[in-house]
N, C-alpha and C. Protein backbone atom coordinates (compact mmCIF):
# COMPACT_ATOMS: atom_id res chain seq x y z
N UNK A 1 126.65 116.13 114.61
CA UNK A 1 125.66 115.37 113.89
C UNK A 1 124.26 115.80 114.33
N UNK A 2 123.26 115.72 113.23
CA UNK A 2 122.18 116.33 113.51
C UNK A 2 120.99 114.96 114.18
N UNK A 3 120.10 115.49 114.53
CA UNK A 3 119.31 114.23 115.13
C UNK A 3 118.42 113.78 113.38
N UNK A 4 118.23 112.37 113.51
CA UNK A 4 117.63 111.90 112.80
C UNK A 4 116.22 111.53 112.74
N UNK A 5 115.44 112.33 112.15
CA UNK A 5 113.71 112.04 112.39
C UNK A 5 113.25 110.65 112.36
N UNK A 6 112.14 110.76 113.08
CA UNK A 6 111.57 109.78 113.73
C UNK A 6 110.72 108.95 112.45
N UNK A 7 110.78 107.34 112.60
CA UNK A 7 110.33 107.01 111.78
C UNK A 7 108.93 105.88 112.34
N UNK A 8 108.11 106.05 111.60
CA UNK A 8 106.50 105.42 112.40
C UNK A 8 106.27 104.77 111.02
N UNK A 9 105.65 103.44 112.16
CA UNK A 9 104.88 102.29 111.29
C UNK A 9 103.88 103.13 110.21
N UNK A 10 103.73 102.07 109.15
CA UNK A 10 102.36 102.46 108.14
C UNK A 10 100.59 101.94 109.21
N UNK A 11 101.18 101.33 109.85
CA UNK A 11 100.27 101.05 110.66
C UNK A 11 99.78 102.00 111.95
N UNK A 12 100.81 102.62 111.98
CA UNK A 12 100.77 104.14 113.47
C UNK A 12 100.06 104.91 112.73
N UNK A 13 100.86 105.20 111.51
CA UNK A 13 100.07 106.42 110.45
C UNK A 13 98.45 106.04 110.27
N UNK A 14 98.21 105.03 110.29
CA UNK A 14 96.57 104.51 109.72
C UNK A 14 95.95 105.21 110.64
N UNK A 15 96.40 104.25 112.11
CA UNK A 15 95.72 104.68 113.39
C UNK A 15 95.18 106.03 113.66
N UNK A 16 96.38 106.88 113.11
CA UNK A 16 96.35 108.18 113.33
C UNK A 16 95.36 109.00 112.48
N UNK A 17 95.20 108.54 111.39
CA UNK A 17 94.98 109.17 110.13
C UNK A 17 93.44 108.74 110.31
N UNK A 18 93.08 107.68 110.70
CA UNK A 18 91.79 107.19 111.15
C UNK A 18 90.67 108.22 112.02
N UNK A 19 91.83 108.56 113.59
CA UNK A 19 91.46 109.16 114.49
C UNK A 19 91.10 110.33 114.18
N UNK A 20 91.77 111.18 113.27
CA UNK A 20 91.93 112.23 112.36
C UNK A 20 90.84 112.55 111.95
N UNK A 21 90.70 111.51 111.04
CA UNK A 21 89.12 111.60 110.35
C UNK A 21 88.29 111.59 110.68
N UNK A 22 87.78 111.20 112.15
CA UNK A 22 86.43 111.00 112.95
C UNK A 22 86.06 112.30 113.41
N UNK A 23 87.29 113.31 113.45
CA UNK A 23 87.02 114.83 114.14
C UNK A 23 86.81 114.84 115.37
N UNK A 24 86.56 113.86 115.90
CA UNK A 24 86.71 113.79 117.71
C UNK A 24 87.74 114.37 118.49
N UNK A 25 88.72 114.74 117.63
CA UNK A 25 89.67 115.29 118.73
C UNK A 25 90.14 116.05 117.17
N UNK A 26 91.51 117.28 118.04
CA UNK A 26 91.78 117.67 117.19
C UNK A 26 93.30 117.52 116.80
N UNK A 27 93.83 118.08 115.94
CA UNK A 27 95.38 117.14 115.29
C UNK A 27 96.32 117.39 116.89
N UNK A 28 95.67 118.85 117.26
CA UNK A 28 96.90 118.29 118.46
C UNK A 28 96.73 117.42 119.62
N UNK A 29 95.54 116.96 120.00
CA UNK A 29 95.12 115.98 120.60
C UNK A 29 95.99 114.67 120.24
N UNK A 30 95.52 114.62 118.95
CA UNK A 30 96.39 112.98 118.37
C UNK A 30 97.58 113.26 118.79
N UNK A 31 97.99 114.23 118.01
CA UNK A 31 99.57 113.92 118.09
C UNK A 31 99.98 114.05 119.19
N UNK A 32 100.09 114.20 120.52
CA UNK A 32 100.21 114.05 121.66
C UNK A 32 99.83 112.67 122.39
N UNK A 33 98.51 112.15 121.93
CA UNK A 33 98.09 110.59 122.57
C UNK A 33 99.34 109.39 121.69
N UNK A 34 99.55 110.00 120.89
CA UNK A 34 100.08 109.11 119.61
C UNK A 34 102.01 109.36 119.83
N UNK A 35 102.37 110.51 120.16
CA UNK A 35 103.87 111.13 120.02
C UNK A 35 104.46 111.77 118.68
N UNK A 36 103.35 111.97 118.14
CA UNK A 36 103.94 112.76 116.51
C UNK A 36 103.83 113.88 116.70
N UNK A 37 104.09 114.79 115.85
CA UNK A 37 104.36 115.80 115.58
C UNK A 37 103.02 116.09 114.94
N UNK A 38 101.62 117.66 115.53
CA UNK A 38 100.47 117.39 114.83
C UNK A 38 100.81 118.08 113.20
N UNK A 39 101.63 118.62 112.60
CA UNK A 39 101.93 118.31 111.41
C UNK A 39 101.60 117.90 110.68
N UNK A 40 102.37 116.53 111.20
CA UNK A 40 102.88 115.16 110.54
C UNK A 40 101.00 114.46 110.55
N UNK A 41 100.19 114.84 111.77
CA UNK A 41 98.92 114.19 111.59
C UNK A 41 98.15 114.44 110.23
N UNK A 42 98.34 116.16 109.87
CA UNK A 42 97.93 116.60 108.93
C UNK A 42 98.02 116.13 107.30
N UNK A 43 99.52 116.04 107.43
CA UNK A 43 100.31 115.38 106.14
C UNK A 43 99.74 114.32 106.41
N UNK A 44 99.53 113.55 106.78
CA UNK A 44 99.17 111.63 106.55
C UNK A 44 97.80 112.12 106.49
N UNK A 45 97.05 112.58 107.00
CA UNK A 45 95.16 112.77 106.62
C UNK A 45 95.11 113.53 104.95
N UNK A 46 96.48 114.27 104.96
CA UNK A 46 96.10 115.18 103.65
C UNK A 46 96.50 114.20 102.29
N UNK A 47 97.77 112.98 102.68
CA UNK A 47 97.71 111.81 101.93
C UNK A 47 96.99 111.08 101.34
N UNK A 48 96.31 110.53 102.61
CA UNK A 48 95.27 109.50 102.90
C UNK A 48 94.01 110.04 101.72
N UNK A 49 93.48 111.38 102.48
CA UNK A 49 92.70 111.88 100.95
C UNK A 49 92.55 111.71 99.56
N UNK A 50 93.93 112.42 99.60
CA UNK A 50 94.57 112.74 98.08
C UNK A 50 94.72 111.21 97.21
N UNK A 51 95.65 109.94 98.18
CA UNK A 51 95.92 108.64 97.23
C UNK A 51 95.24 107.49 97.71
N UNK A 52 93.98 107.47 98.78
CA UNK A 52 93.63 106.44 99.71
C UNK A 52 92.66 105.73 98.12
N UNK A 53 92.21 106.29 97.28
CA UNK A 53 91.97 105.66 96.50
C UNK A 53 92.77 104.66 95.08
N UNK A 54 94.08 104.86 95.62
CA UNK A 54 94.95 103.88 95.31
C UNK A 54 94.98 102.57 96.06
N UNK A 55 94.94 102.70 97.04
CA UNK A 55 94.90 101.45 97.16
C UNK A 55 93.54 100.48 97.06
N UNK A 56 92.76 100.78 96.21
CA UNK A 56 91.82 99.76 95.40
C UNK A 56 92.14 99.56 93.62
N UNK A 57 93.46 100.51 94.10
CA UNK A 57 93.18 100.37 91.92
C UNK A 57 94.73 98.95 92.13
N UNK A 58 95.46 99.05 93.11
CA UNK A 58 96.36 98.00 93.47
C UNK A 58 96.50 96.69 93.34
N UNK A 59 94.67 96.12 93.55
CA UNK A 59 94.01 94.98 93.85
C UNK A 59 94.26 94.63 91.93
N UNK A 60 93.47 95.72 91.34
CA UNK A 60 93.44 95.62 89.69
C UNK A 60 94.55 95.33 89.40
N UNK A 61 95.73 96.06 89.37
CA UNK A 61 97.46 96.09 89.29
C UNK A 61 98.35 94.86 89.05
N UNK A 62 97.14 94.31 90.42
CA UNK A 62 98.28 93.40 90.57
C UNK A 62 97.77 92.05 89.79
N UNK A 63 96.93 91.91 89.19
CA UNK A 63 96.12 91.07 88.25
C UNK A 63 96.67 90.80 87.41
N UNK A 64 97.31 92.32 86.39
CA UNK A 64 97.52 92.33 85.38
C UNK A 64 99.76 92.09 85.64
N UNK A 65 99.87 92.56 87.09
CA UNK A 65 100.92 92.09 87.15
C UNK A 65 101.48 90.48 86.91
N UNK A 66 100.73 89.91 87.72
CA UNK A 66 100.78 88.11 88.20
C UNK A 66 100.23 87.62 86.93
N UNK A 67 99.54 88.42 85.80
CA UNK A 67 99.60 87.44 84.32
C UNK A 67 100.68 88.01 83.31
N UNK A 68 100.97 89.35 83.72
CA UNK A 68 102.54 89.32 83.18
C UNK A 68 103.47 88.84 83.25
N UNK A 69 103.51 88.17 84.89
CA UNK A 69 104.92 86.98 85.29
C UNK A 69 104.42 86.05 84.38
N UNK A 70 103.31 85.21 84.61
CA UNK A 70 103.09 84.21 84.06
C UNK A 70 103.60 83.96 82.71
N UNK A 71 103.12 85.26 82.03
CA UNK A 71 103.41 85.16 79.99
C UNK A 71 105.01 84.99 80.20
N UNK A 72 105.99 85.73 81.19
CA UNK A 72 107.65 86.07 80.90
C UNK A 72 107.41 84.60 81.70
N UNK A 73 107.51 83.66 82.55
CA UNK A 73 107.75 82.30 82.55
C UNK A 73 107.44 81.45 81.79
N UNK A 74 106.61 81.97 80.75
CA UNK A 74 106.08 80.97 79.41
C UNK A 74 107.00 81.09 78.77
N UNK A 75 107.41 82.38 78.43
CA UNK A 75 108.47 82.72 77.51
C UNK A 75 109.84 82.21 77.72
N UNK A 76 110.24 82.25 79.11
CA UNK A 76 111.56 82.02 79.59
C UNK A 76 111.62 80.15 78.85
N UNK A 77 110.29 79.38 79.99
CA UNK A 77 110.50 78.10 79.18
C UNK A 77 110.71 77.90 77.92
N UNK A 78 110.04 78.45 77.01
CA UNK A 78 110.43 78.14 75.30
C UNK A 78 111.54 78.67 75.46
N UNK A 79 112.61 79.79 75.76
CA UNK A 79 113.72 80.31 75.44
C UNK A 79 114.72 79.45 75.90
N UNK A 80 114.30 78.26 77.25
CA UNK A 80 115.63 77.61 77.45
C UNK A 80 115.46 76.22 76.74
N UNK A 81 114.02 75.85 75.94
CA UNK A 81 113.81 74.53 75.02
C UNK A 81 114.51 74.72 73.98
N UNK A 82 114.45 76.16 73.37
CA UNK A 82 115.42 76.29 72.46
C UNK A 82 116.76 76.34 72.35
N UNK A 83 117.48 76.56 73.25
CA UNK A 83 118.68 76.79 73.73
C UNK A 83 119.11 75.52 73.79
N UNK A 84 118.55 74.68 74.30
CA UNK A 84 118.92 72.95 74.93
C UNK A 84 118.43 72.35 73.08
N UNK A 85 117.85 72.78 72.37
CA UNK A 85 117.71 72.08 71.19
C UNK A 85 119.04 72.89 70.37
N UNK A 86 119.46 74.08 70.46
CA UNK A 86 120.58 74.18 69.31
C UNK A 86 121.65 74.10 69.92
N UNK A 87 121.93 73.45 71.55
CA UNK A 87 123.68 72.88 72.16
C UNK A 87 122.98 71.62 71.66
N UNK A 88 122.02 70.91 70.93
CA UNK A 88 122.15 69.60 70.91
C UNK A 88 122.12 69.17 69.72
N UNK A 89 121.52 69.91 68.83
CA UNK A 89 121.74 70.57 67.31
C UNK A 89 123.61 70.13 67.02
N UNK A 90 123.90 71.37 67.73
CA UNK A 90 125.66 71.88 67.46
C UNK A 90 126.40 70.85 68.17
N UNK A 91 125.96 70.12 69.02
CA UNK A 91 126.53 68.68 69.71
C UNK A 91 127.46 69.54 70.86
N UNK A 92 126.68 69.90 71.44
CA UNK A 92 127.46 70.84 73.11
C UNK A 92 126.70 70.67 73.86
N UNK A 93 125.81 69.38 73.79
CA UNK A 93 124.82 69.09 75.31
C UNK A 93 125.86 68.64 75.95
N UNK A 94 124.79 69.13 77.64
CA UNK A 94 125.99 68.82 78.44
C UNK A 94 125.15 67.70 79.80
């Protein structure tokens, strides 16, 4: 069996990805104070770049998510008023 890679908090990665960015040290610095692989520092700074502006479009997301539940629980209620009006219609209330 082969060894299984190491798995780090989203919160280790920040830290790291933070330290990264200040240029104070360099990836192999971190990854040595930290225990990663400096790589792996690279990949999470080259992330962080590339989608760190996702997580403000998330905030928007989720807006339009939490009034989409809302409309499908509006809906669900009328779907079970109706349901309880034609078992009572057809005489199968229970």
């Amino acid at each position: 069996m082969g060894k299984s890679r190491p798995r780090y908090t989203a919160k280790l990665k920040f830290q790291v990805v933070l330290e990264a960015l200040t240029g104070e040290k360099t990836p192999g610095q971190i990854a040595r104070a930290y225990g990663v692989h400096p790589n792996s520092v690279g990949i999470w700074k080259k992330h962080v770049l590339e989608h760190g502006a996702e997580l403000f479009e998330r905030d928007e997301r989720a807006g339009h998510v939490e009034k989409r539940i809302a409309e499908l629980e509006q809906l669900l209620g009328r779907k079970e008023v109706e349901i309880a009006l034609l078992k009572n219609f057809l005489g199968q209330s229970r």
